[in-house]
N, C-alpha and C. Protein backbone atom coordinates (compact mmCIF):
# COMPACT_ATOMS: atom_id res chain seq x y z
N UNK A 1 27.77 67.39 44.27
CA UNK A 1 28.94 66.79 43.68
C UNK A 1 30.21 67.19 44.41
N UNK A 2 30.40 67.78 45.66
CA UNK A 2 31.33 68.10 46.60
C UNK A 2 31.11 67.83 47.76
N UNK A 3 32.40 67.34 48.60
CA UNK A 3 31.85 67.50 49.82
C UNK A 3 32.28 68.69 50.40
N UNK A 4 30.98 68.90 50.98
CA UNK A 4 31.46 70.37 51.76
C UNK A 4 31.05 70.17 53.33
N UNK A 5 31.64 71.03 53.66
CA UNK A 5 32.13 70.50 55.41
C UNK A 5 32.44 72.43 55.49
N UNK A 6 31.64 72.67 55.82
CA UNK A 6 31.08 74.34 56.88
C UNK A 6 32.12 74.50 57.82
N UNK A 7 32.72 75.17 58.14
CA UNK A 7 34.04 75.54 58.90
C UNK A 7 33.95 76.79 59.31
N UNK A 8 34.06 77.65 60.46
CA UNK A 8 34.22 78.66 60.68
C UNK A 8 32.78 79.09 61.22
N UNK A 9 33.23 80.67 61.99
CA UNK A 9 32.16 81.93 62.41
C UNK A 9 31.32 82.34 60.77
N UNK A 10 29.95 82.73 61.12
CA UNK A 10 30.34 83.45 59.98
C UNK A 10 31.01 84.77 59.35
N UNK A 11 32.26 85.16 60.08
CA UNK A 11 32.13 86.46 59.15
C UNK A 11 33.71 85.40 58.81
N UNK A 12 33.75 84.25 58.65
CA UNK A 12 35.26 83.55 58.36
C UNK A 12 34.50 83.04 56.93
N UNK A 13 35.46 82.71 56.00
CA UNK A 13 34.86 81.86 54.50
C UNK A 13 34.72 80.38 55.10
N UNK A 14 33.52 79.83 54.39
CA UNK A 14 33.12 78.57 54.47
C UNK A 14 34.39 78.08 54.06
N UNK A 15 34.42 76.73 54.22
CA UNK A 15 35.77 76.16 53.56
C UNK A 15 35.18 74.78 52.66
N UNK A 16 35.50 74.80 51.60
CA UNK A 16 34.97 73.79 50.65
C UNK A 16 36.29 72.62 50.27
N UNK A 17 36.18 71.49 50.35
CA UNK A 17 37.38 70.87 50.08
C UNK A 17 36.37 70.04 48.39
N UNK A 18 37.11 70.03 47.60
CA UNK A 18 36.98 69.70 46.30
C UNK A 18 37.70 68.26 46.37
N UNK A 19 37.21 67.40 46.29
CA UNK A 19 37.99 66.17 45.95
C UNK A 19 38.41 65.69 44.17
N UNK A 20 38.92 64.11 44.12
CA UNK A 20 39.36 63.67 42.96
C UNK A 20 37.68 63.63 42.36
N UNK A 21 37.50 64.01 41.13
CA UNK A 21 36.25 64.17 40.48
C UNK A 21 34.89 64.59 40.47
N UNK A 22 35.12 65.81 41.24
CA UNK A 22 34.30 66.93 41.77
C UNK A 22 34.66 68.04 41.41
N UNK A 23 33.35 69.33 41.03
CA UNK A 23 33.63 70.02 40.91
C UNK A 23 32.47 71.16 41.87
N UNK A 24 33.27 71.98 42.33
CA UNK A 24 32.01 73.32 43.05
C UNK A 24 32.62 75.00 42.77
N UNK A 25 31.21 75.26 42.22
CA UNK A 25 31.05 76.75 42.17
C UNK A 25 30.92 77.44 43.39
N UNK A 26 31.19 78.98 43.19
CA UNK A 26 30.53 79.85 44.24
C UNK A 26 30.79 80.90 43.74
N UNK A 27 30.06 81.96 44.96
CA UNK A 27 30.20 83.16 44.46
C UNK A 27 29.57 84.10 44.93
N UNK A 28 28.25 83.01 46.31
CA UNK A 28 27.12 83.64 46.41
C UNK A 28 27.52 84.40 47.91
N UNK A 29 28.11 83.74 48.69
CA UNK A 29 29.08 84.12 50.11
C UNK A 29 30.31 83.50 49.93
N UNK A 30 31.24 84.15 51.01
CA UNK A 30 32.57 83.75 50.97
C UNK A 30 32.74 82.52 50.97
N UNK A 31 33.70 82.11 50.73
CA UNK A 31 34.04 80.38 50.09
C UNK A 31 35.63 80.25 49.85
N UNK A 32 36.24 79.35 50.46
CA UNK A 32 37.44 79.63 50.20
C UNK A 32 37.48 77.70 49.67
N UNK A 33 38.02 77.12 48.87
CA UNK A 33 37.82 76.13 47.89
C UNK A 33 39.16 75.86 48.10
N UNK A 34 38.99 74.24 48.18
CA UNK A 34 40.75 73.61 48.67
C UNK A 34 40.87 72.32 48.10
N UNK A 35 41.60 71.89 48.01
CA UNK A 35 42.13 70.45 47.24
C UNK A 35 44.23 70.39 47.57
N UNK A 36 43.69 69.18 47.76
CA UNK A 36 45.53 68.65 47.69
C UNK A 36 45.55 67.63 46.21
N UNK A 37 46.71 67.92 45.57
CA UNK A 37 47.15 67.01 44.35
C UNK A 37 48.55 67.21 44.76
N UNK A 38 48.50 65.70 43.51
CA UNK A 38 49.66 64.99 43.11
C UNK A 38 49.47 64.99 41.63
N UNK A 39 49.78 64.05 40.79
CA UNK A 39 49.68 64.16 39.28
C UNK A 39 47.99 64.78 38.74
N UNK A 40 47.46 64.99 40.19
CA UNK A 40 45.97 65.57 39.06
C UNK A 40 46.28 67.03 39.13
N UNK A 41 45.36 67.33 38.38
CA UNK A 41 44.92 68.77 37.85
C UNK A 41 43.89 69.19 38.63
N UNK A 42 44.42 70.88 39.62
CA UNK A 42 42.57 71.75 39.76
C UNK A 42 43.03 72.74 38.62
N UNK A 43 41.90 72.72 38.08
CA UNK A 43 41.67 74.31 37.31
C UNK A 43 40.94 75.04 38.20
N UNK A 44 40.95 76.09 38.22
CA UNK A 44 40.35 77.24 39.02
C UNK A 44 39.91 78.46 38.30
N UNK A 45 38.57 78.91 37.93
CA UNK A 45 38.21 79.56 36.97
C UNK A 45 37.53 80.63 37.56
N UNK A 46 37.25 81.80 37.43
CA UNK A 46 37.14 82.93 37.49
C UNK A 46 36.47 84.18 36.88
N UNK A 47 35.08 84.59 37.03
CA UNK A 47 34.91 85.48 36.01
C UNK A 47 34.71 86.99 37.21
N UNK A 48 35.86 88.15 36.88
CA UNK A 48 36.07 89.10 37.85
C UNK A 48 35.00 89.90 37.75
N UNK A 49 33.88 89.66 36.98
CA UNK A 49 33.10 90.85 36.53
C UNK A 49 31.94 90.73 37.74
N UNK A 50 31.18 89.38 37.13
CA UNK A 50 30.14 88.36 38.09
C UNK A 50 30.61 88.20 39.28
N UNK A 51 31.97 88.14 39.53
CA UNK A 51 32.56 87.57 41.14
C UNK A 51 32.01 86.45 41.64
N UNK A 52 32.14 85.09 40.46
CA UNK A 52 31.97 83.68 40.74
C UNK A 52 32.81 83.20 40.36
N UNK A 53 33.31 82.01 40.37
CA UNK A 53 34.69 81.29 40.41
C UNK A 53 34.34 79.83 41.03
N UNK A 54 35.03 78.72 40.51
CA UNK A 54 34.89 77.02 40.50
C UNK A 54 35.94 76.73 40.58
N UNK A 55 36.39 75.57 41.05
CA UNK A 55 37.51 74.14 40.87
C UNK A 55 36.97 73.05 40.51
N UNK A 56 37.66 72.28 39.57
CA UNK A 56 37.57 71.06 39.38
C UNK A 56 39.30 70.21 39.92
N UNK A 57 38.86 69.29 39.98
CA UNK A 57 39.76 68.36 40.43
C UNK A 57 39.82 67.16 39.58
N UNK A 58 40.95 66.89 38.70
CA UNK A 58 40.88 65.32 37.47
C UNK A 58 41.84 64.63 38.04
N UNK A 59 41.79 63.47 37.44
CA UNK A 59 42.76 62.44 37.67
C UNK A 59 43.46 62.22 36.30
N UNK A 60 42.49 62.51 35.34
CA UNK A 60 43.21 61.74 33.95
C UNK A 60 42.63 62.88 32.84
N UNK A 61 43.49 62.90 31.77
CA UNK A 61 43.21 64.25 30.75
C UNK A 61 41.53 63.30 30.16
N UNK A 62 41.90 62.16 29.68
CA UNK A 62 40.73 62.26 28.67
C UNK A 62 41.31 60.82 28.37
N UNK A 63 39.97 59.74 28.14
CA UNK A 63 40.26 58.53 27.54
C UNK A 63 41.03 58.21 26.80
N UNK A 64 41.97 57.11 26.68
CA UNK A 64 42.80 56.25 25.72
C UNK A 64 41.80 56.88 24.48
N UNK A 65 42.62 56.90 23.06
CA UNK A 65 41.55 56.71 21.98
C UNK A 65 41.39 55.57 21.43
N UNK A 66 40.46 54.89 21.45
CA UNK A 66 39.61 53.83 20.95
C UNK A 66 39.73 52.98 22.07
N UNK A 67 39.52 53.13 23.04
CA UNK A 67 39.42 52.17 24.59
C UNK A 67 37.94 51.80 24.74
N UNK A 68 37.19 52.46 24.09
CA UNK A 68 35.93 52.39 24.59
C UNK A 68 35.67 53.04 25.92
N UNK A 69 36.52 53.48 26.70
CA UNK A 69 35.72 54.20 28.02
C UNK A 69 35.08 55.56 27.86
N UNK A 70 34.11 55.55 28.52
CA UNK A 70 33.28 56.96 28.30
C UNK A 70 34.25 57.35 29.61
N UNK A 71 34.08 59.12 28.94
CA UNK A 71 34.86 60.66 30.15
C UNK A 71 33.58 60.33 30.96
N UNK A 72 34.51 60.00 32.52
CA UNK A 72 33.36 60.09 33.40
C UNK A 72 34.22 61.22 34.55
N UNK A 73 33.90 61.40 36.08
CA UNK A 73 34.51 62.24 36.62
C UNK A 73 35.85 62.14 37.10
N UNK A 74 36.13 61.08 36.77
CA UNK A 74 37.98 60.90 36.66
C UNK A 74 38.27 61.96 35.32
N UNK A 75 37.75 62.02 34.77
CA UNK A 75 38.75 62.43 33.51
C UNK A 75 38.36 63.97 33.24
N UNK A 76 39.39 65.23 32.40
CA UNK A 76 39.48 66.41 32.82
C UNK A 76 38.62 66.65 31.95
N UNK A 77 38.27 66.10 30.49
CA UNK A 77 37.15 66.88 29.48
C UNK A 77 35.96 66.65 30.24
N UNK A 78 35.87 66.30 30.91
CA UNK A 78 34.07 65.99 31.32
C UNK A 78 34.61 66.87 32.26
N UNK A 79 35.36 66.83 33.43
CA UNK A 79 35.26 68.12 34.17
C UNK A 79 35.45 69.71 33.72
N UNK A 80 36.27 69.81 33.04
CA UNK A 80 35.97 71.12 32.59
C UNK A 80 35.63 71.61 31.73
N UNK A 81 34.19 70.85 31.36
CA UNK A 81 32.99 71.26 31.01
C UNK A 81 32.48 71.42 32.03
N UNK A 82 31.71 70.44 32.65
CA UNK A 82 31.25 70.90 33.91
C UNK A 82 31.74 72.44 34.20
N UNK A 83 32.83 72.52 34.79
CA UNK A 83 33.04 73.72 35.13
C UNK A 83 32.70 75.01 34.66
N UNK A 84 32.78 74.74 33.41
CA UNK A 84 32.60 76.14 32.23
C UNK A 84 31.19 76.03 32.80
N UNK A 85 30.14 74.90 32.15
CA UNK A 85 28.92 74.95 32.22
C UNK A 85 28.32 75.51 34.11
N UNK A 86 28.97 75.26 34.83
CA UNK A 86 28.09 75.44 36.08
C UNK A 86 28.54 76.98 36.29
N UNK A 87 29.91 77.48 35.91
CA UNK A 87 30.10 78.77 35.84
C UNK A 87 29.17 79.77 35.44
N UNK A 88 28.82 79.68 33.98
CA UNK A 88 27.65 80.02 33.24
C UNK A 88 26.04 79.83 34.15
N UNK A 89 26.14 79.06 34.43
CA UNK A 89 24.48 79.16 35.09
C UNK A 89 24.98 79.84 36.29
N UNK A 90 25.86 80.11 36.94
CA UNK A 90 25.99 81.09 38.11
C UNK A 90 25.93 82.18 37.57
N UNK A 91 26.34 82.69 36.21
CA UNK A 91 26.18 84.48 36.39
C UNK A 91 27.84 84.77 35.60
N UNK A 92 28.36 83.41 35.08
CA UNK A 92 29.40 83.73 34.57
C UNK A 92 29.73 83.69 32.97
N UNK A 93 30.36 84.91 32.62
CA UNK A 93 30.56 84.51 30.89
C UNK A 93 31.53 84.05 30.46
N UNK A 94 32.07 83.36 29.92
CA UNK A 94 32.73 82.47 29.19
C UNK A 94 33.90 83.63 28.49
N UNK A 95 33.33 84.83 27.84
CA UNK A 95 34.62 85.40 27.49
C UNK A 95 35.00 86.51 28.34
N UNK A 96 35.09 86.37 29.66
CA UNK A 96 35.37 87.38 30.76
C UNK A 96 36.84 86.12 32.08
N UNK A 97 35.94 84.48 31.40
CA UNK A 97 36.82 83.77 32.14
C UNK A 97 37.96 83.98 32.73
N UNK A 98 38.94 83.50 33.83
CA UNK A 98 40.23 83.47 33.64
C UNK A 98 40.57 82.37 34.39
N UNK A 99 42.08 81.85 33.74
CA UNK A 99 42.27 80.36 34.49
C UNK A 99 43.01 80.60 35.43
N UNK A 100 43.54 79.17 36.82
CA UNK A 100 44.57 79.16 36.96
C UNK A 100 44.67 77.20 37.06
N UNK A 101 45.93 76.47 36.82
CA UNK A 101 45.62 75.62 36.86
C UNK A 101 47.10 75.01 37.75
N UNK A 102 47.00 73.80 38.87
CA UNK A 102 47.66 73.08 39.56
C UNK A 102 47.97 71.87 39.69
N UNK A 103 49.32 71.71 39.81
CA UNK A 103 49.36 70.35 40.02
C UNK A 103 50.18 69.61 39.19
N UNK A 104 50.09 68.23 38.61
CA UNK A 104 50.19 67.20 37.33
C UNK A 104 51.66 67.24 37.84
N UNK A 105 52.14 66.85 39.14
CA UNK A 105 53.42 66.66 39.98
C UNK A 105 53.51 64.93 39.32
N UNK A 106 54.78 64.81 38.80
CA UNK A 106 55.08 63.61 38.62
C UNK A 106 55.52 62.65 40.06
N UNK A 107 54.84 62.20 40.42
CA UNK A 107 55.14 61.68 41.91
C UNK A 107 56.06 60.64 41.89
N UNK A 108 56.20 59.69 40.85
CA UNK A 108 56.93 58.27 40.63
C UNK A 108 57.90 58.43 39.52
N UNK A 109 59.26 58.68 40.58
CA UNK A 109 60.22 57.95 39.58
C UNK A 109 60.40 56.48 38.82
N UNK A 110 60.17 57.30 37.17
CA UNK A 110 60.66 55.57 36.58
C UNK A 110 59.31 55.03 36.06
N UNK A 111 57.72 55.99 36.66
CA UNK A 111 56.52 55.52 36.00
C UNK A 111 56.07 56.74 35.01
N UNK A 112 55.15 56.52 34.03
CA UNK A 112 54.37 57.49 33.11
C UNK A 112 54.44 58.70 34.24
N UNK A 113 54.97 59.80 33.06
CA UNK A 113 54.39 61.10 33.44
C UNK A 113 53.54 61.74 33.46
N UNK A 114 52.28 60.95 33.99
CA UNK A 114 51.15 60.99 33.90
C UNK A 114 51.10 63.09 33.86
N UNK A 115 51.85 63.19 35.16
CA UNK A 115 51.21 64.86 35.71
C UNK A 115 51.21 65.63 34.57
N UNK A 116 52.20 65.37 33.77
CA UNK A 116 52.90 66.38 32.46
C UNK A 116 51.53 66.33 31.52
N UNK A 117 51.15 64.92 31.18
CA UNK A 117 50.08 64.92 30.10
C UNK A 117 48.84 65.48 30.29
N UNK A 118 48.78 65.66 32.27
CA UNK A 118 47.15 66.32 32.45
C UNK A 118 47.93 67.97 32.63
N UNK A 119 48.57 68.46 32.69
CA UNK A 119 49.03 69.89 32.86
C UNK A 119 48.80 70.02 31.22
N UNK A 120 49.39 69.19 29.78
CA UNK A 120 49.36 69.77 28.64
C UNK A 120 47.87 69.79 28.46
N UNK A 121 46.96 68.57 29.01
CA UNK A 121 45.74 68.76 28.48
C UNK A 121 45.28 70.21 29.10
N UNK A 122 44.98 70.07 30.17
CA UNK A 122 44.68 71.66 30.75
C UNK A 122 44.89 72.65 30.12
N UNK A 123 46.60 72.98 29.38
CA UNK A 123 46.31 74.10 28.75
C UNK A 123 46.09 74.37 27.71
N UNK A 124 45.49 73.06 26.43
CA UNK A 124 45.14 73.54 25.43
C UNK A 124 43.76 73.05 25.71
N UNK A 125 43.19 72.52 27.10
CA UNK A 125 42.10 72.83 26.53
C UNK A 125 41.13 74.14 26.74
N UNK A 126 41.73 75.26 27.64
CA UNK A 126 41.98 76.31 28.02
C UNK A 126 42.00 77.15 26.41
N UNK A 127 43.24 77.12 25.89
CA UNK A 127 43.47 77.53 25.19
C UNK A 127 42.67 77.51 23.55
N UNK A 128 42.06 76.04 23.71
CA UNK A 128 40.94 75.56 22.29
C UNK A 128 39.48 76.60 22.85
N UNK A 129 39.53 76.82 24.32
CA UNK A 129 37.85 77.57 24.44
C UNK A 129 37.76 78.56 24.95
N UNK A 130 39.36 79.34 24.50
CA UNK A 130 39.61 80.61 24.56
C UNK A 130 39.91 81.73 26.05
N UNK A 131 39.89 80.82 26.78
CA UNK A 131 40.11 80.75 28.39
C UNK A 131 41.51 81.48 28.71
N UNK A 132 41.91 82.66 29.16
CA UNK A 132 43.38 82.97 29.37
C UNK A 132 43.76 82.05 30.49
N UNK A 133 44.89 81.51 30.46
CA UNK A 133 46.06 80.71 31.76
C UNK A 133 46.39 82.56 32.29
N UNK A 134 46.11 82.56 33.08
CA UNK A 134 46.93 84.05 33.96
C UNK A 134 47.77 82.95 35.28
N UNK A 135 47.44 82.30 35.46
CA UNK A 135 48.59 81.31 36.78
C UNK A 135 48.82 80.13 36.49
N UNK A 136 50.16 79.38 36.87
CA UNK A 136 49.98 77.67 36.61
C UNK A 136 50.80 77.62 37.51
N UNK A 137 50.78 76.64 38.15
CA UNK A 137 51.84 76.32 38.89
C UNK A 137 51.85 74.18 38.80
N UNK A 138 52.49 74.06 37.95
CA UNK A 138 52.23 72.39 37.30
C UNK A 138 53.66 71.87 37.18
N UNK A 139 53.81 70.06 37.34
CA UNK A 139 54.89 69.53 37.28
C UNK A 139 55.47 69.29 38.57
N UNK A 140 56.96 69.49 38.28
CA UNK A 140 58.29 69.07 39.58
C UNK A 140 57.24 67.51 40.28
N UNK A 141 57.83 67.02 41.23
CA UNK A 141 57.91 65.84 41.56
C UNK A 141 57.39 65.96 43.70
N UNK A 142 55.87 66.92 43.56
CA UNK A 142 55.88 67.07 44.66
C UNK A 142 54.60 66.96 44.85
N UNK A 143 53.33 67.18 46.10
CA UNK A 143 52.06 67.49 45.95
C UNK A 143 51.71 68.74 46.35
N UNK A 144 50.68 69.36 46.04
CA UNK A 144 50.50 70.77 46.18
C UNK A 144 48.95 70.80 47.19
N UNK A 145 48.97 71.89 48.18
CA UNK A 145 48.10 71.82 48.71
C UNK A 145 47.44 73.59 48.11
N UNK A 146 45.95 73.47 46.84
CA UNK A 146 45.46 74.75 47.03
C UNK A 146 44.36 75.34 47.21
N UNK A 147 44.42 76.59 47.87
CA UNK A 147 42.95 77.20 48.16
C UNK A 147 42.78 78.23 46.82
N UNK A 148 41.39 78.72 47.27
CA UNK A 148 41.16 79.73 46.00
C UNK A 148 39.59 79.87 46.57
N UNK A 149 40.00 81.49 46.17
CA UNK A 149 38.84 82.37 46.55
C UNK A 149 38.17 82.60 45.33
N UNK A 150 36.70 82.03 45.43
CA UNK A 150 36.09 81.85 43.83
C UNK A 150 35.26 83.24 43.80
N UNK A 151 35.51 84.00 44.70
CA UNK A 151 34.59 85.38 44.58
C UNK A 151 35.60 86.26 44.28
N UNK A 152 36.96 86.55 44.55
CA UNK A 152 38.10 87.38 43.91
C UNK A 152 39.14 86.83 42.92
N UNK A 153 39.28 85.18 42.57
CA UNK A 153 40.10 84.49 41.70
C UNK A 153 41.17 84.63 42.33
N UNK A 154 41.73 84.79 43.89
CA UNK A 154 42.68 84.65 44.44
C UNK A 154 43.04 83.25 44.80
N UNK A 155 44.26 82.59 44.67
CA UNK A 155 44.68 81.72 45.32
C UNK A 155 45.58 81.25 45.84
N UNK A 156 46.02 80.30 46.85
CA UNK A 156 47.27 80.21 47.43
C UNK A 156 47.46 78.86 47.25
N UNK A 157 49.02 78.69 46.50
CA UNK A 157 49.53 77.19 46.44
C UNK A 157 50.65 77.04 46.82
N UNK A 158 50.73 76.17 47.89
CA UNK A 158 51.57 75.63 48.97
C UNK A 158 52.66 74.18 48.38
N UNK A 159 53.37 73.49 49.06
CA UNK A 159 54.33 72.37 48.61
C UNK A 159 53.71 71.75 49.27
N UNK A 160 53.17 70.59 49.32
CA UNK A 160 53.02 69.85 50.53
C UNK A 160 54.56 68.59 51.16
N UNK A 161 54.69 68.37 52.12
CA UNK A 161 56.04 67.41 52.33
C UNK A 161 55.93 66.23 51.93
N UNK A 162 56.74 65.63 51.05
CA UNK A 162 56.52 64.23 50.75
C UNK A 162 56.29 63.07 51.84
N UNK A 163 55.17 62.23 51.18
CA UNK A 163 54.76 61.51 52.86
C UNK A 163 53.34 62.20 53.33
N UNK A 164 53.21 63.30 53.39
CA UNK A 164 52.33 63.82 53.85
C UNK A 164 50.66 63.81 53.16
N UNK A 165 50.79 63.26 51.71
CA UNK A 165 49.18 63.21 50.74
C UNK A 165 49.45 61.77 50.79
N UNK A 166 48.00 61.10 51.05
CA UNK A 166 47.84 60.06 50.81
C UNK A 166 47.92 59.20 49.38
N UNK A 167 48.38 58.54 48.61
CA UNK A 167 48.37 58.42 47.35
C UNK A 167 47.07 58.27 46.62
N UNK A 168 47.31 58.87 45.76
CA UNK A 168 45.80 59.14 44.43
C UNK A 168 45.51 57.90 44.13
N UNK A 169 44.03 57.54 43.80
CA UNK A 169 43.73 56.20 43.33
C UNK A 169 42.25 56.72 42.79
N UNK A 170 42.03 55.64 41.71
CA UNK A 170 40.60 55.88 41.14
C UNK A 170 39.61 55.29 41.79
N UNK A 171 38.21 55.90 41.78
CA UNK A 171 37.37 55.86 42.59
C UNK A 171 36.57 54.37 42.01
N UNK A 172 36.38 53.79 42.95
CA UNK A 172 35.30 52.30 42.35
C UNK A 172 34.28 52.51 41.72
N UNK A 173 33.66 52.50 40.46
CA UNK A 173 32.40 52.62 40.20
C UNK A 173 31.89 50.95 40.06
N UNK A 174 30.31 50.98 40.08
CA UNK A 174 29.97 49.92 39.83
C UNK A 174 29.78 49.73 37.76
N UNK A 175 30.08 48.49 37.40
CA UNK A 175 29.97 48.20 36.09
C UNK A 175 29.03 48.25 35.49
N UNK A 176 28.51 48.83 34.42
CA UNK A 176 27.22 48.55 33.74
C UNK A 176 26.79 47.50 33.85
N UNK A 177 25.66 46.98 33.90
CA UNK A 177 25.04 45.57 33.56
C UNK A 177 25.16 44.83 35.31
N UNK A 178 25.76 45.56 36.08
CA UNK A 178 25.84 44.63 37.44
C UNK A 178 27.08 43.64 37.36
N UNK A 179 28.18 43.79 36.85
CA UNK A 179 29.22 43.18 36.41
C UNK A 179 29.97 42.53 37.97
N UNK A 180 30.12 41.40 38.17
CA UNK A 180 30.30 40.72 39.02
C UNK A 180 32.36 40.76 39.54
N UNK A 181 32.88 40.71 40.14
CA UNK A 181 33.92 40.45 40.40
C UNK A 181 34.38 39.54 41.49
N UNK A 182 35.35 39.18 41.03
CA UNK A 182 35.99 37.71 41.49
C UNK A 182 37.27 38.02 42.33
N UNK A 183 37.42 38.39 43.73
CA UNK A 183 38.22 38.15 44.53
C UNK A 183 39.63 37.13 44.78
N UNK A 184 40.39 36.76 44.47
CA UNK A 184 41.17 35.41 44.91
C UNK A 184 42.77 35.75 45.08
């Protein structure tokens, strides 16, 4: 569910880039875990005891209510579950966690603040499954480029220059049922 792309000697950290609706653990060798945002959210989770640690990467907090769309990997409740859950089968406990979370940069003047609503979801949903926030760095009107070391919960978050991230867009899935579309 990541693409990962091997970088370096080995005594350098692999380098993992996390995209929009992906999430990857580690913990087992060095790993240094990267993503650029704009209005999405990485959480970056951490258990210091185990020395494993994940990112997820969302686009959207969580379905309209009553839209009918199922949380698929655009959206942050299905990812961070995932996250909790793949944490846990690595060797991680749930009440040792710690967060940090990035991003939810309002990029468009004059459109939904989208970034603001996935930064509030993030921290209560953090906060509903008892998860400490120890870092955030969320909001202002910029994109952020960050790494994070999922074996020490270290991470580094950068500005990126406007112009410089390609703009966010949701990923194509195909429609249930083979749902046809019309070009014109």
């Amino acid at each position: 569910m990541v693409l990962a792309a091997a970088v370096g000697s080995p005594e350098e950290p692999r380098r993992i880039t996390v995209m929009q609706g992906q999430v990857h653990v580690g913990g087992d060798r060095p790993e240094i875990l990267t993503t650029i945002l704009g209005s999405c959210i990485a959480c970056c989770l951490y258990d210091p005891v185990a020395r494993v640690g994940g990112m997820n990467h969302f686009l959207l907090a969580e379905p309209a209510a009553g839209s009918g769309t199922v949380a698929d990997q655009n959206y942050g409740v299905y990812l961070m579950e995932l996250l909790i859950n793949q944490m846990m089968t690595g060797g991680g406990v749930k009440s040792r966690m710690k967060a940090h979370i990035y991003g939810g940069g309002n990029m468009h003047a004059g459109m939904t603040r989208i970034g603001d609503v996935n930064a509030r979801f993030a921290r209560s949903f953090l906060a509903a499954e008892g998860i400490p926030l120890v870092r955030e760095e969320t909001g202002g009107e910029w994109a952020r480029r960050v790494e994070f070391d999922p074996m020490l919960g270290r991470t580094r978050c950068r500005i990126v220059a406007p112009g410089a991230v390609p703009a966010e867009r949701a990923v194509a899935r195909p429609m249930p049922g083979g749902g046809e579309v019309e070009l014109f």
